[in-house]
PDB file of N, CA and C in Angstrom:
ATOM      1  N   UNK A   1       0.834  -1.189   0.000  1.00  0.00           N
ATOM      2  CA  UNK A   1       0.000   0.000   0.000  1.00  0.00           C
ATOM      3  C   UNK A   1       0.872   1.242   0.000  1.00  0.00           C
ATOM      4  N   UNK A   2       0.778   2.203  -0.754  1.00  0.00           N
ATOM      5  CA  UNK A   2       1.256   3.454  -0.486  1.00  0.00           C
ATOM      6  C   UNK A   2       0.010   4.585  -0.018  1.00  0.00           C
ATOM      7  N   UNK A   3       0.559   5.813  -0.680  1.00  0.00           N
ATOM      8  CA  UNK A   3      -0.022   7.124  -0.063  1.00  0.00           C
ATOM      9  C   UNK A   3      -1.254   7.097  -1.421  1.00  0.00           C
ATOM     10  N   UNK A   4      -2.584   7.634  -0.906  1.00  0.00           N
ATOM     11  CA  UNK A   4      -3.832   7.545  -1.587  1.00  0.00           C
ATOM     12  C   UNK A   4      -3.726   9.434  -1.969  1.00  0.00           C
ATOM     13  N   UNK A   5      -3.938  10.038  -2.487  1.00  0.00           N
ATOM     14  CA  UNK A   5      -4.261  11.318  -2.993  1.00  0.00           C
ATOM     15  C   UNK A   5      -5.317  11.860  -3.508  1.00  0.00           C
ATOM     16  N   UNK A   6      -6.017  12.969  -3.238  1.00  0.00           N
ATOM     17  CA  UNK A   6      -7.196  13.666  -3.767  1.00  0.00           C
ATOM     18  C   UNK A   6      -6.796  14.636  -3.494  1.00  0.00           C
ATOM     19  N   UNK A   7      -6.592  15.153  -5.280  1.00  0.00           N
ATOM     20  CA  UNK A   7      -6.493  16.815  -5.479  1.00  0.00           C
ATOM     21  C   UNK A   7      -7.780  16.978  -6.279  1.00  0.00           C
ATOM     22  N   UNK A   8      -8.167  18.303  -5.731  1.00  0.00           N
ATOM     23  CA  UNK A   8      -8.951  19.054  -6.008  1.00  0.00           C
ATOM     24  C   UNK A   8      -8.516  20.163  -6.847  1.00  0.00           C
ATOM     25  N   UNK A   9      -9.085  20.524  -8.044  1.00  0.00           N
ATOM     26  CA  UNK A   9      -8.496  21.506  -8.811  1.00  0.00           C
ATOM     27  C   UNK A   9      -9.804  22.708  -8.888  1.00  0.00           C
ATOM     28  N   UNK A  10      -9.804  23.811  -8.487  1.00  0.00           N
ATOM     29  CA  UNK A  10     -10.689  24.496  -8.758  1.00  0.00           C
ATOM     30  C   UNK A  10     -10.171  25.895  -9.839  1.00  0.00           C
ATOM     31  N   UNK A  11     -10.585  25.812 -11.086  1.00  0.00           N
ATOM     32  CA  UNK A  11     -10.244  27.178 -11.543  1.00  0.00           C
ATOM     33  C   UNK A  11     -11.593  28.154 -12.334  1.00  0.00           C
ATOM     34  N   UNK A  12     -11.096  29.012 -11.916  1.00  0.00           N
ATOM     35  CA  UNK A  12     -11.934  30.232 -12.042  1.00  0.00           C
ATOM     36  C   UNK A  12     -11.341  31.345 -13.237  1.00  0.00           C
ATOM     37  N   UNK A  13     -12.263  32.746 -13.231  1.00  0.00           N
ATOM     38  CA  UNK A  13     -11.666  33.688 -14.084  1.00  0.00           C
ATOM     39  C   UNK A  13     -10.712  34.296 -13.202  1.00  0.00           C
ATOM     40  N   UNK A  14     -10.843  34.026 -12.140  1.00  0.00           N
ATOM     41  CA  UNK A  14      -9.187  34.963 -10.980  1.00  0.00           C
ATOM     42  C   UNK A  14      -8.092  33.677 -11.125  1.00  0.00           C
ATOM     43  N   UNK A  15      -8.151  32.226 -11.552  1.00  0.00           N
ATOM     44  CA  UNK A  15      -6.522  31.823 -11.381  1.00  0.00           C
ATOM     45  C   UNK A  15      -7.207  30.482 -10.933  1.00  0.00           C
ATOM     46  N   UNK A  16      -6.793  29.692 -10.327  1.00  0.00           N
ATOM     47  CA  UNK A  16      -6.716  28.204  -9.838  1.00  0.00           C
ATOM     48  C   UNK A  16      -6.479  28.291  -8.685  1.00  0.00           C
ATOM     49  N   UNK A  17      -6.788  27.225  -8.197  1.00  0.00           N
ATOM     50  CA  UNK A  17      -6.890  26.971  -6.298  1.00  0.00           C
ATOM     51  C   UNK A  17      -6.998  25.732  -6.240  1.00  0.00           C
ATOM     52  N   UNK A  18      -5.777  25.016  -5.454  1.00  0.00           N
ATOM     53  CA  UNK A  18      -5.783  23.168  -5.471  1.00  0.00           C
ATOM     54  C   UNK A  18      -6.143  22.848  -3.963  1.00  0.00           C
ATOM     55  N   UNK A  19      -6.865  21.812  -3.870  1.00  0.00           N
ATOM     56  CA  UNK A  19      -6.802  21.662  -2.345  1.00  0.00           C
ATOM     57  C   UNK A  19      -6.937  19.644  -2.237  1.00  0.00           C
ATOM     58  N   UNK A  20      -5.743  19.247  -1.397  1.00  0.00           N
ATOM     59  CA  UNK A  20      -5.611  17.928  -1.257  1.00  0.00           C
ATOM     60  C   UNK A  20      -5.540  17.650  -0.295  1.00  0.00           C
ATOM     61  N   UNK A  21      -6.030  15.890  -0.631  1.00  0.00           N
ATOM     62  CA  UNK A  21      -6.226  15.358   1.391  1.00  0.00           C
ATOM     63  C   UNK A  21      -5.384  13.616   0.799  1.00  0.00           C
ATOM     64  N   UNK A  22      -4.598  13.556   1.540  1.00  0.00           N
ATOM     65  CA  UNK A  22      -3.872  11.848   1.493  1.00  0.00           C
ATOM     66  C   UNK A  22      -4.101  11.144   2.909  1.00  0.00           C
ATOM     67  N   UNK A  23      -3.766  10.073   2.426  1.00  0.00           N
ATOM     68  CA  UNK A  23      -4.576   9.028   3.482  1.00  0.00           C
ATOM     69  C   UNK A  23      -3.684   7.571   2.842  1.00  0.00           C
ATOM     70  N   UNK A  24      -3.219   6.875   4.179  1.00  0.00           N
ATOM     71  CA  UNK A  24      -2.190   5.608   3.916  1.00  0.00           C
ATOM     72  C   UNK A  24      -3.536   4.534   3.128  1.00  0.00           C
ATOM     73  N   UNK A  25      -3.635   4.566   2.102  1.00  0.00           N
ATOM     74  CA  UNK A  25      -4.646   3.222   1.371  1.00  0.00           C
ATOM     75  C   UNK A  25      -3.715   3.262   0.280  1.00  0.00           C
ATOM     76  N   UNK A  26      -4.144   2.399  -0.876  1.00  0.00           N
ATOM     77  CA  UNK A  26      -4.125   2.261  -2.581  1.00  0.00           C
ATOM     78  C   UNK A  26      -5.939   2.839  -2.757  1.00  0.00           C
ATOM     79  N   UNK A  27      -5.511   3.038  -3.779  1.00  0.00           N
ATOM     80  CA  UNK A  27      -6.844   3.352  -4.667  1.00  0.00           C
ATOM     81  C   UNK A  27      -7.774   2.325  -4.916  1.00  0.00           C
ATOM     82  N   UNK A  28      -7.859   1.232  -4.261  1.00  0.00           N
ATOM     83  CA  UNK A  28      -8.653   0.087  -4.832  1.00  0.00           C
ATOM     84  C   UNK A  28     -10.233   0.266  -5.052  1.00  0.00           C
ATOM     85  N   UNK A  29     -10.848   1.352  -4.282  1.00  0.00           N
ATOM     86  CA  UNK A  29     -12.238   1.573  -4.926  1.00  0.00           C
ATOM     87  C   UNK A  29     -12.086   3.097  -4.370  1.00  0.00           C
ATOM     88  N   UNK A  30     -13.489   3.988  -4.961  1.00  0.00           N
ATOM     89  CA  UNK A  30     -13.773   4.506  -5.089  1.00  0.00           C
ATOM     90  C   UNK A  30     -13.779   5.520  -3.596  1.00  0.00           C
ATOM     91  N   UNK A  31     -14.513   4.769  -2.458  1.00  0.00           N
ATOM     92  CA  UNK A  31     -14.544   4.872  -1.509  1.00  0.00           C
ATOM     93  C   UNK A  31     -13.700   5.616  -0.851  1.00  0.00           C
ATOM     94  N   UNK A  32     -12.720   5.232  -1.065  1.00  0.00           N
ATOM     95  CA  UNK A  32     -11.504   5.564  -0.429  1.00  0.00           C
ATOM     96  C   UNK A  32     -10.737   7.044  -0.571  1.00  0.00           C
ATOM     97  N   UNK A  33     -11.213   7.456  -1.639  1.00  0.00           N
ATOM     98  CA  UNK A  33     -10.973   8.706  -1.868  1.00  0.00           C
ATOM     99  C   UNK A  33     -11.867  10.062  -1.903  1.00  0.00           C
ATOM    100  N   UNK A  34     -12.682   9.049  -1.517  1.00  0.00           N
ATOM    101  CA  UNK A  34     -14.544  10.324  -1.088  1.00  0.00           C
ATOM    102  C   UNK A  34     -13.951  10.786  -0.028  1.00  0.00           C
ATOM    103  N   UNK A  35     -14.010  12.239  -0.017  1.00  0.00           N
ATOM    104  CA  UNK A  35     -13.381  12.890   1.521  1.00  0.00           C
ATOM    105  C   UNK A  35     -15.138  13.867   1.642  1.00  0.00           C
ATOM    106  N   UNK A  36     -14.897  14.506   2.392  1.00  0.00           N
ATOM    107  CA  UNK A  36     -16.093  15.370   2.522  1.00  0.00           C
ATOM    108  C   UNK A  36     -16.284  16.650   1.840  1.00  0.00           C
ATOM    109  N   UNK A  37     -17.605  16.607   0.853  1.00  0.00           N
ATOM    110  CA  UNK A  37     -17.497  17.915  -0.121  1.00  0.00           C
ATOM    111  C   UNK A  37     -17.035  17.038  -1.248  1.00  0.00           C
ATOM    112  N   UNK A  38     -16.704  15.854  -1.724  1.00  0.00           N
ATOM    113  CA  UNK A  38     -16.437  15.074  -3.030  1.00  0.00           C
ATOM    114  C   UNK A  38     -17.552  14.506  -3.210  1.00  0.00           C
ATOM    115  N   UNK A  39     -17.491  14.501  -4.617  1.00  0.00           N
ATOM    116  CA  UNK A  39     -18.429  13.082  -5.017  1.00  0.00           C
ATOM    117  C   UNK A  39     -17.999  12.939  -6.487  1.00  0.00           C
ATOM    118  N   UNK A  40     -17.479  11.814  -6.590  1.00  0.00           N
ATOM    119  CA  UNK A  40     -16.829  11.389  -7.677  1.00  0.00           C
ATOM    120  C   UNK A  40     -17.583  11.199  -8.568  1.00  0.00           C
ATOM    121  N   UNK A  41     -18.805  10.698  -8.943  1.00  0.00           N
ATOM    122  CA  UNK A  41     -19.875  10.855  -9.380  1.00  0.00           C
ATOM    123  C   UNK A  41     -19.633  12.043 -10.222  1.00  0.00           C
ATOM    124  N   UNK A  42     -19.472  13.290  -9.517  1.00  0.00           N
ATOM    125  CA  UNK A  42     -19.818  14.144 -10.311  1.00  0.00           C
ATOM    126  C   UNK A  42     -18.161  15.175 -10.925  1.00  0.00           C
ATOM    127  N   UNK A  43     -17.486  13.984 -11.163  1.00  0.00           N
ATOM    128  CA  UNK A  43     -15.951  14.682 -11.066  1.00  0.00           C
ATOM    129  C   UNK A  43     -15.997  14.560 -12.970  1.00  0.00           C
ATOM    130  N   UNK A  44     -15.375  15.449 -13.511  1.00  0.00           N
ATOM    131  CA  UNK A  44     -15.269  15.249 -14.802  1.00  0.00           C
ATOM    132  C   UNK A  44     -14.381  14.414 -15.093  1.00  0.00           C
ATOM    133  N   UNK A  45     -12.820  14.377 -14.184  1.00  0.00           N
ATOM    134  CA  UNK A  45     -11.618  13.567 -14.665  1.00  0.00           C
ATOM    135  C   UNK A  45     -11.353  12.849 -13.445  1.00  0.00           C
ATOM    136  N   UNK A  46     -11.052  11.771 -12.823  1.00  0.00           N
ATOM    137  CA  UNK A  46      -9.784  11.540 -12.295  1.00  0.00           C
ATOM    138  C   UNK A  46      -9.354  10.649 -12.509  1.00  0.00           C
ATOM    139  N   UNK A  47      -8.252  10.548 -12.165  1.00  0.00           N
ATOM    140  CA  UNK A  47      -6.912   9.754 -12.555  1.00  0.00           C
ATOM    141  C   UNK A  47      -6.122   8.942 -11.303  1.00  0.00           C
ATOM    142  N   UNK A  48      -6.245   7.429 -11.148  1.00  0.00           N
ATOM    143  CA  UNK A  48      -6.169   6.940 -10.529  1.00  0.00           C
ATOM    144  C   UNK A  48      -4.668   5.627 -10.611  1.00  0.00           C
ATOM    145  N   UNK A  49      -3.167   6.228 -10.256  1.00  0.00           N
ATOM    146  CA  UNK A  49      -2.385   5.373 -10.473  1.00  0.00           C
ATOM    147  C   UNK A  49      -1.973   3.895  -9.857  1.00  0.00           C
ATOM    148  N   UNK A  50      -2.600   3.327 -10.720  1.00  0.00           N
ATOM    149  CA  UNK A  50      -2.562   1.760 -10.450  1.00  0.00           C
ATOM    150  C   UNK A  50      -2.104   0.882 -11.401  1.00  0.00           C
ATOM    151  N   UNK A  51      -2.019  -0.410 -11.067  1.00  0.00           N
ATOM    152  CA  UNK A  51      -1.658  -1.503 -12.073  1.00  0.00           C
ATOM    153  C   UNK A  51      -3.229  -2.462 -12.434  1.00  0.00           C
ATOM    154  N   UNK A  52      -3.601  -1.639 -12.420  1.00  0.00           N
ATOM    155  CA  UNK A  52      -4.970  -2.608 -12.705  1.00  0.00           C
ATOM    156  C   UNK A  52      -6.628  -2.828 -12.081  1.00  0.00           C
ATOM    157  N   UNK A  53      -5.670  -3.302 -10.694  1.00  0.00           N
ATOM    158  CA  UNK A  53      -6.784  -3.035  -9.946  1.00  0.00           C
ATOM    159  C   UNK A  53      -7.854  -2.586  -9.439  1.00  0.00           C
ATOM    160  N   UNK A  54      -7.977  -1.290  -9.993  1.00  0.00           N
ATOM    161  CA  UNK A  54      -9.004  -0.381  -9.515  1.00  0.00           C
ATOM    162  C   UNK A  54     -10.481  -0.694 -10.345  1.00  0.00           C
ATOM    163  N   UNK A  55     -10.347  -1.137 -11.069  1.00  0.00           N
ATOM    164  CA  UNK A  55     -11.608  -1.235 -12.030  1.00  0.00           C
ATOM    165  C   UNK A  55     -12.698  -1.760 -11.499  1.00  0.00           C
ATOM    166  N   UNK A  56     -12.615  -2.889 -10.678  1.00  0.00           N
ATOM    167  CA  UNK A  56     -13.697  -3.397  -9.698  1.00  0.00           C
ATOM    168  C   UNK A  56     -14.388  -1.973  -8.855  1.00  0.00           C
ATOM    169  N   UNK A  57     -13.144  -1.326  -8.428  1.00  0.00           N
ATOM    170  CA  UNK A  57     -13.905  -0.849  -7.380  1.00  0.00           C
ATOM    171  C   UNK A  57     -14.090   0.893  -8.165  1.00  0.00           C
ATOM    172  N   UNK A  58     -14.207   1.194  -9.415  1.00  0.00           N
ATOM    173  CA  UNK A  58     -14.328   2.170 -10.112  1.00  0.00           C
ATOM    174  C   UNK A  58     -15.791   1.996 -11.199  1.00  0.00           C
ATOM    175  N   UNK A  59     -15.951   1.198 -11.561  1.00  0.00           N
ATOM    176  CA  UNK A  59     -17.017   0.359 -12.249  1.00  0.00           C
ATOM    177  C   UNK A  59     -18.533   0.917 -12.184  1.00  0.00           C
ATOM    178  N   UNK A  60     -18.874   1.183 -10.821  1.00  0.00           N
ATOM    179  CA  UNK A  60     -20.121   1.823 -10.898  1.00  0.00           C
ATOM    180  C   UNK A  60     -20.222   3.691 -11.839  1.00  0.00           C
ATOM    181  N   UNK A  61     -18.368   3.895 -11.590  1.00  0.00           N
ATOM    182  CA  UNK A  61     -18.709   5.246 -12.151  1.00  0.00           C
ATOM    183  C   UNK A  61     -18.331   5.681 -13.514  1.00  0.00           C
ATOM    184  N   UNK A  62     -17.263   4.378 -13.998  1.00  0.00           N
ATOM    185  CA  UNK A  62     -16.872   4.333 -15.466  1.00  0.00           C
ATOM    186  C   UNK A  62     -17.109   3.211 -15.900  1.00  0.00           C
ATOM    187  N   UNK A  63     -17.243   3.079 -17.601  1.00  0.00           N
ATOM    188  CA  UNK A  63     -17.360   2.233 -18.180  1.00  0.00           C
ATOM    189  C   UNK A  63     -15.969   1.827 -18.739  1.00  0.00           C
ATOM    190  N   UNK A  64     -15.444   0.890 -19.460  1.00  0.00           N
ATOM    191  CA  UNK A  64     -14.380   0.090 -19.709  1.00  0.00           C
ATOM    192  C   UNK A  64     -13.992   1.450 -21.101  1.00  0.00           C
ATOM    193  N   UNK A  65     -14.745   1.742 -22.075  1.00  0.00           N
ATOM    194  CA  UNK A  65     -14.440   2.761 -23.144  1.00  0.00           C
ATOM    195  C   UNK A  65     -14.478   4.100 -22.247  1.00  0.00           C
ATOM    196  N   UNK A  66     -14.264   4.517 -21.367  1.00  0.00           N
ATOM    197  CA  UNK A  66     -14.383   5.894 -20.548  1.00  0.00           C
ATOM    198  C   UNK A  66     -12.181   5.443 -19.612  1.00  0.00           C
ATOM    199  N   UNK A  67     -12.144   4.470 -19.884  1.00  0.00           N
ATOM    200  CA  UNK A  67     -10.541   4.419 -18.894  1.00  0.00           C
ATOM    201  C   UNK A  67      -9.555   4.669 -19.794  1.00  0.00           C
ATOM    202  N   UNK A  68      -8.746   5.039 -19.879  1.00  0.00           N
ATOM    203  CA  UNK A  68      -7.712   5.323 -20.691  1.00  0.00           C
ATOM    204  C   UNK A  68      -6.352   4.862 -19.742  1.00  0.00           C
ATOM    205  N   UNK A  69      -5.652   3.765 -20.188  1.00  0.00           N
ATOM    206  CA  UNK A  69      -4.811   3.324 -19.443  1.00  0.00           C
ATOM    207  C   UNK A  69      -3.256   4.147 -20.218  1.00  0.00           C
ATOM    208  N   UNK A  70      -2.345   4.422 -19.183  1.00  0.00           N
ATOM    209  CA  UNK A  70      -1.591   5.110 -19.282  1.00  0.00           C
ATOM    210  C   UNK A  70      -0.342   4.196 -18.997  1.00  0.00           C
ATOM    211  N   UNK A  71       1.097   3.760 -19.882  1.00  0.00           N
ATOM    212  CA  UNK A  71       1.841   2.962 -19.240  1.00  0.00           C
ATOM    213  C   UNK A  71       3.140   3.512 -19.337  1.00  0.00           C
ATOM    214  N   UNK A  72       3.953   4.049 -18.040  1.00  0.00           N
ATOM    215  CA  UNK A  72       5.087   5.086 -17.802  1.00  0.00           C
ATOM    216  C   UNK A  72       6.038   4.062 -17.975  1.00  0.00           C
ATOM    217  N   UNK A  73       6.955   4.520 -18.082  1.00  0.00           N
ATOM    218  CA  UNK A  73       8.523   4.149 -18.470  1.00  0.00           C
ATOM    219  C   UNK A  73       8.386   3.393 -16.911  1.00  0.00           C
ATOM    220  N   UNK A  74       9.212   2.441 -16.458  1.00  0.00           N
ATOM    221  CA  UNK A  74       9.665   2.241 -15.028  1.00  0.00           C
ATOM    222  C   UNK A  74      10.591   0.607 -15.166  1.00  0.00           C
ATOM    223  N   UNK A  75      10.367   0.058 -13.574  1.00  0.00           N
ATOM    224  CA  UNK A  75      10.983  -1.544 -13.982  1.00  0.00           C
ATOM    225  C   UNK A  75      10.049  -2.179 -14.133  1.00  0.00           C
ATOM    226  N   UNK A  76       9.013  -2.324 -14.702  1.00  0.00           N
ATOM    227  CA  UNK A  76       7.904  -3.064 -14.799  1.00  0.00           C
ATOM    228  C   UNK A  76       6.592  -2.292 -16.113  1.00  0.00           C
ATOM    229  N   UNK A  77       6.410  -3.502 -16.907  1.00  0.00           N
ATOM    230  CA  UNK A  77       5.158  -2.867 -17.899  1.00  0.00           C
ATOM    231  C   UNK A  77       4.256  -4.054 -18.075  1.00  0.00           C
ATOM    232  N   UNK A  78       3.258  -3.840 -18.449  1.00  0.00           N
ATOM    233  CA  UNK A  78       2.406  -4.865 -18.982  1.00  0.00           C
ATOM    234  C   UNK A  78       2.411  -4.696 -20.719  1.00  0.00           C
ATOM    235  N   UNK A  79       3.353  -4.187 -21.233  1.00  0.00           N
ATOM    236  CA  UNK A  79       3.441  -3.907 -22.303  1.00  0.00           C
ATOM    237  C   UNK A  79       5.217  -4.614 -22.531  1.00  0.00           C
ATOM    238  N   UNK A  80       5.226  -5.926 -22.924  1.00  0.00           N
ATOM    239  CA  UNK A  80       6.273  -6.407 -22.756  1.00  0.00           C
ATOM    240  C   UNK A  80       7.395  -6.147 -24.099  1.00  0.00           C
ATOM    241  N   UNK A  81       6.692  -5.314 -24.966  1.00  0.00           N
ATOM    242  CA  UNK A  81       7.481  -4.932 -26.063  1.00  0.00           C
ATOM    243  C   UNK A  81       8.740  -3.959 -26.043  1.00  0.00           C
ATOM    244  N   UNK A  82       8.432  -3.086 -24.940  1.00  0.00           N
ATOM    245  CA  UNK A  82       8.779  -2.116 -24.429  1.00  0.00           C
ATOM    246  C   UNK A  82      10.123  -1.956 -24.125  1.00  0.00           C
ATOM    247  N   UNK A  83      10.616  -3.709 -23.469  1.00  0.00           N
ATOM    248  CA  UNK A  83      11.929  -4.093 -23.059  1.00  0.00           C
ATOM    249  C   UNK A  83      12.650  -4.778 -24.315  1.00  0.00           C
ATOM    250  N   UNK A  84      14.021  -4.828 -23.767  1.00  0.00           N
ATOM    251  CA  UNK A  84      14.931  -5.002 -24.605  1.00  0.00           C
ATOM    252  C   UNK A  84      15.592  -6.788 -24.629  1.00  0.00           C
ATOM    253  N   UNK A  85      15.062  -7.385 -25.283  1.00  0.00           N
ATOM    254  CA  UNK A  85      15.145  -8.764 -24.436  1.00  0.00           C
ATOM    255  C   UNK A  85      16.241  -9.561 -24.675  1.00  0.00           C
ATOM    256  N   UNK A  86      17.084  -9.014 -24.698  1.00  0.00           N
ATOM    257  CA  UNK A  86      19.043  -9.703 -24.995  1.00  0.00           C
ATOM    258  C   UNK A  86      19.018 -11.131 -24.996  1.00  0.00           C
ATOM    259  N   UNK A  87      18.474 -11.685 -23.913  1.00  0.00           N
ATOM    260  CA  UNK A  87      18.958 -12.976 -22.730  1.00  0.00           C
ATOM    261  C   UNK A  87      18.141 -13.990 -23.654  1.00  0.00           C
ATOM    262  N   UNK A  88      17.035 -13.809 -24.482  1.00  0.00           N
ATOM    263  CA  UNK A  88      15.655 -14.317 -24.426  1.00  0.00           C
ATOM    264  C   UNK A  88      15.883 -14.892 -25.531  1.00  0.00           C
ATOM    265  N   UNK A  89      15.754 -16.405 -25.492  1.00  0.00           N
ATOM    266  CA  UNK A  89      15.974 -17.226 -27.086  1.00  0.00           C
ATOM    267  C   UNK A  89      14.523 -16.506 -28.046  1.00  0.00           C
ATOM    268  N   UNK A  90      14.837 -16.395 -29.289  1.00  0.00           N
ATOM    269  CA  UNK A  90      13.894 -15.978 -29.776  1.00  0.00           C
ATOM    270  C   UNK A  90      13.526 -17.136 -31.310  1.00  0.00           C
ATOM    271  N   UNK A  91      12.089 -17.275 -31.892  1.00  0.00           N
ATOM    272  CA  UNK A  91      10.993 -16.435 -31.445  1.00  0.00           C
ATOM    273  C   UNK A  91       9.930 -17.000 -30.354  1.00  0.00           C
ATOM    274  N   UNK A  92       9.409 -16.085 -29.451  1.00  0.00           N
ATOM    275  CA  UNK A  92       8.631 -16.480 -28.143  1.00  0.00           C
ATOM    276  C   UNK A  92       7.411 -15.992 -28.430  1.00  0.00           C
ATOM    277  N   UNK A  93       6.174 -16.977 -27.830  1.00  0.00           N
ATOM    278  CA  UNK A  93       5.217 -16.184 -27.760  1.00  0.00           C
ATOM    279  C   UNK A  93       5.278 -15.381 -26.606  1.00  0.00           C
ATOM    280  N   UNK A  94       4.558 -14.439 -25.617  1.00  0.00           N
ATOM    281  CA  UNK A  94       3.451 -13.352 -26.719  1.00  0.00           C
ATOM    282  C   UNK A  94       4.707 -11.971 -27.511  1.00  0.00           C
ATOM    283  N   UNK A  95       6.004 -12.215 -27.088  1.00  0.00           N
ATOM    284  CA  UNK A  95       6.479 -11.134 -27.752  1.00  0.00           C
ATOM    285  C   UNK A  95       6.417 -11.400 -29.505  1.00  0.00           C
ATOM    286  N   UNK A  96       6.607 -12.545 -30.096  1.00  0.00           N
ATOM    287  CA  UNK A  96       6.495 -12.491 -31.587  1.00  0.00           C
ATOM    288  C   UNK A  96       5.312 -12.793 -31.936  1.00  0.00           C
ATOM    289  N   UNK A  97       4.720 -11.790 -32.787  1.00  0.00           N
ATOM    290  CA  UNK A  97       3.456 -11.663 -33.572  1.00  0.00           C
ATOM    291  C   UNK A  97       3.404 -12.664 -34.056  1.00  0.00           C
ATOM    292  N   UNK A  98       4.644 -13.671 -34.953  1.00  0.00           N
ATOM    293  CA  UNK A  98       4.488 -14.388 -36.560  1.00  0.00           C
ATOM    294  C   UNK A  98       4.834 -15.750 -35.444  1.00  0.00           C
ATOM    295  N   UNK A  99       4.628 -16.173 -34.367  1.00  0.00           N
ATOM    296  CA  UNK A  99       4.644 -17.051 -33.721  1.00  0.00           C
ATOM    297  C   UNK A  99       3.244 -17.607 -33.229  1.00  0.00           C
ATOM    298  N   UNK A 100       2.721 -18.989 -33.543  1.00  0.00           N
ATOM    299  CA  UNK A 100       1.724 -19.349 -32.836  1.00  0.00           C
ATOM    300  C   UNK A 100       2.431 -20.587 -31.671  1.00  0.00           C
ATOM    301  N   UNK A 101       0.933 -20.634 -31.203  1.00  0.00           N
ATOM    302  CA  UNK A 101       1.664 -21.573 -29.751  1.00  0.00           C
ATOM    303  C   UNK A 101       0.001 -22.575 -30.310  1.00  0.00           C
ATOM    304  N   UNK A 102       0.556 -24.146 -29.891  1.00  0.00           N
ATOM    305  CA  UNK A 102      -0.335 -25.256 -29.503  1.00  0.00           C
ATOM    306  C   UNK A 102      -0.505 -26.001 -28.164  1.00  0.00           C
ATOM    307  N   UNK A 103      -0.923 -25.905 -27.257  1.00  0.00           N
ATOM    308  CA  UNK A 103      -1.055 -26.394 -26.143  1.00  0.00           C
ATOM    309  C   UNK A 103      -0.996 -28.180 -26.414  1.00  0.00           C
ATOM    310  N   UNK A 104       0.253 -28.683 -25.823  1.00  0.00           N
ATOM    311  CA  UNK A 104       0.602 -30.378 -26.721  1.00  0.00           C
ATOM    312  C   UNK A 104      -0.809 -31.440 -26.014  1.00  0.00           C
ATOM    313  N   UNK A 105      -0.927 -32.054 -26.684  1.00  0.00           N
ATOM    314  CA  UNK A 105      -2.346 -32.856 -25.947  1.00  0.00           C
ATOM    315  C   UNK A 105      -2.091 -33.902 -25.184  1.00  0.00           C
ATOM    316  N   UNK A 106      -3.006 -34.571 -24.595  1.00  0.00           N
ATOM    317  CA  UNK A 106      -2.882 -34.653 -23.488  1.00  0.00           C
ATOM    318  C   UNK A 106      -3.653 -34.627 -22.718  1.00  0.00           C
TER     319      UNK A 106
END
């Protein structure tokens, strides 16, 4: 678990005004980031950094075409193309396209 975050962005014709509240959780639902005076419900954006998880507990307020998954540079992707695979006899599935796989029977 890390640090949970809710920023609030308010801007106006005088300038912008942020106001945030953190709390030791993950983002795993929705809940968790309702502070008092929120309602996510009625939030136009937010943005929730996770590996996945959150969708269960996000679900009542987005649909699957409303998420836009975002995948940052780091030591870890679910986008395995990304890496550089030296070590790795090749060709493998799922990194090679022109590769099929048969599960041997059995």
């Amino acid at each position: 678990m890390g640090i949970a975050w809710v920023l609030r962005l308010f801007i106006t014709d005088n300038g912008a005004r942020a106001e945030h509240w953190g709390a030791i959780s993950s983002a795993l639902r929705a809940a968790l980031i309702t502070v008092p005076g929120l309602d996510i419900a009625t939030a136009r954006t937010v943005v929730v950094k996770s590996r996945g998880h959150f969708r269960g507990g996000f679900d009542e307020f987005f649909k699957d075409e409303q998420i836009v998954e975002v995948d940052c540079p780091g030591l870890t992707s679910p986008m395995l193309s990304r890496f550089d695979w030296t070590r790795l006899p090749r060709p493998v599935v799922p990194l090679d396209e022109s590769v099929s796989w048969t599960p041997p029977a059995g």
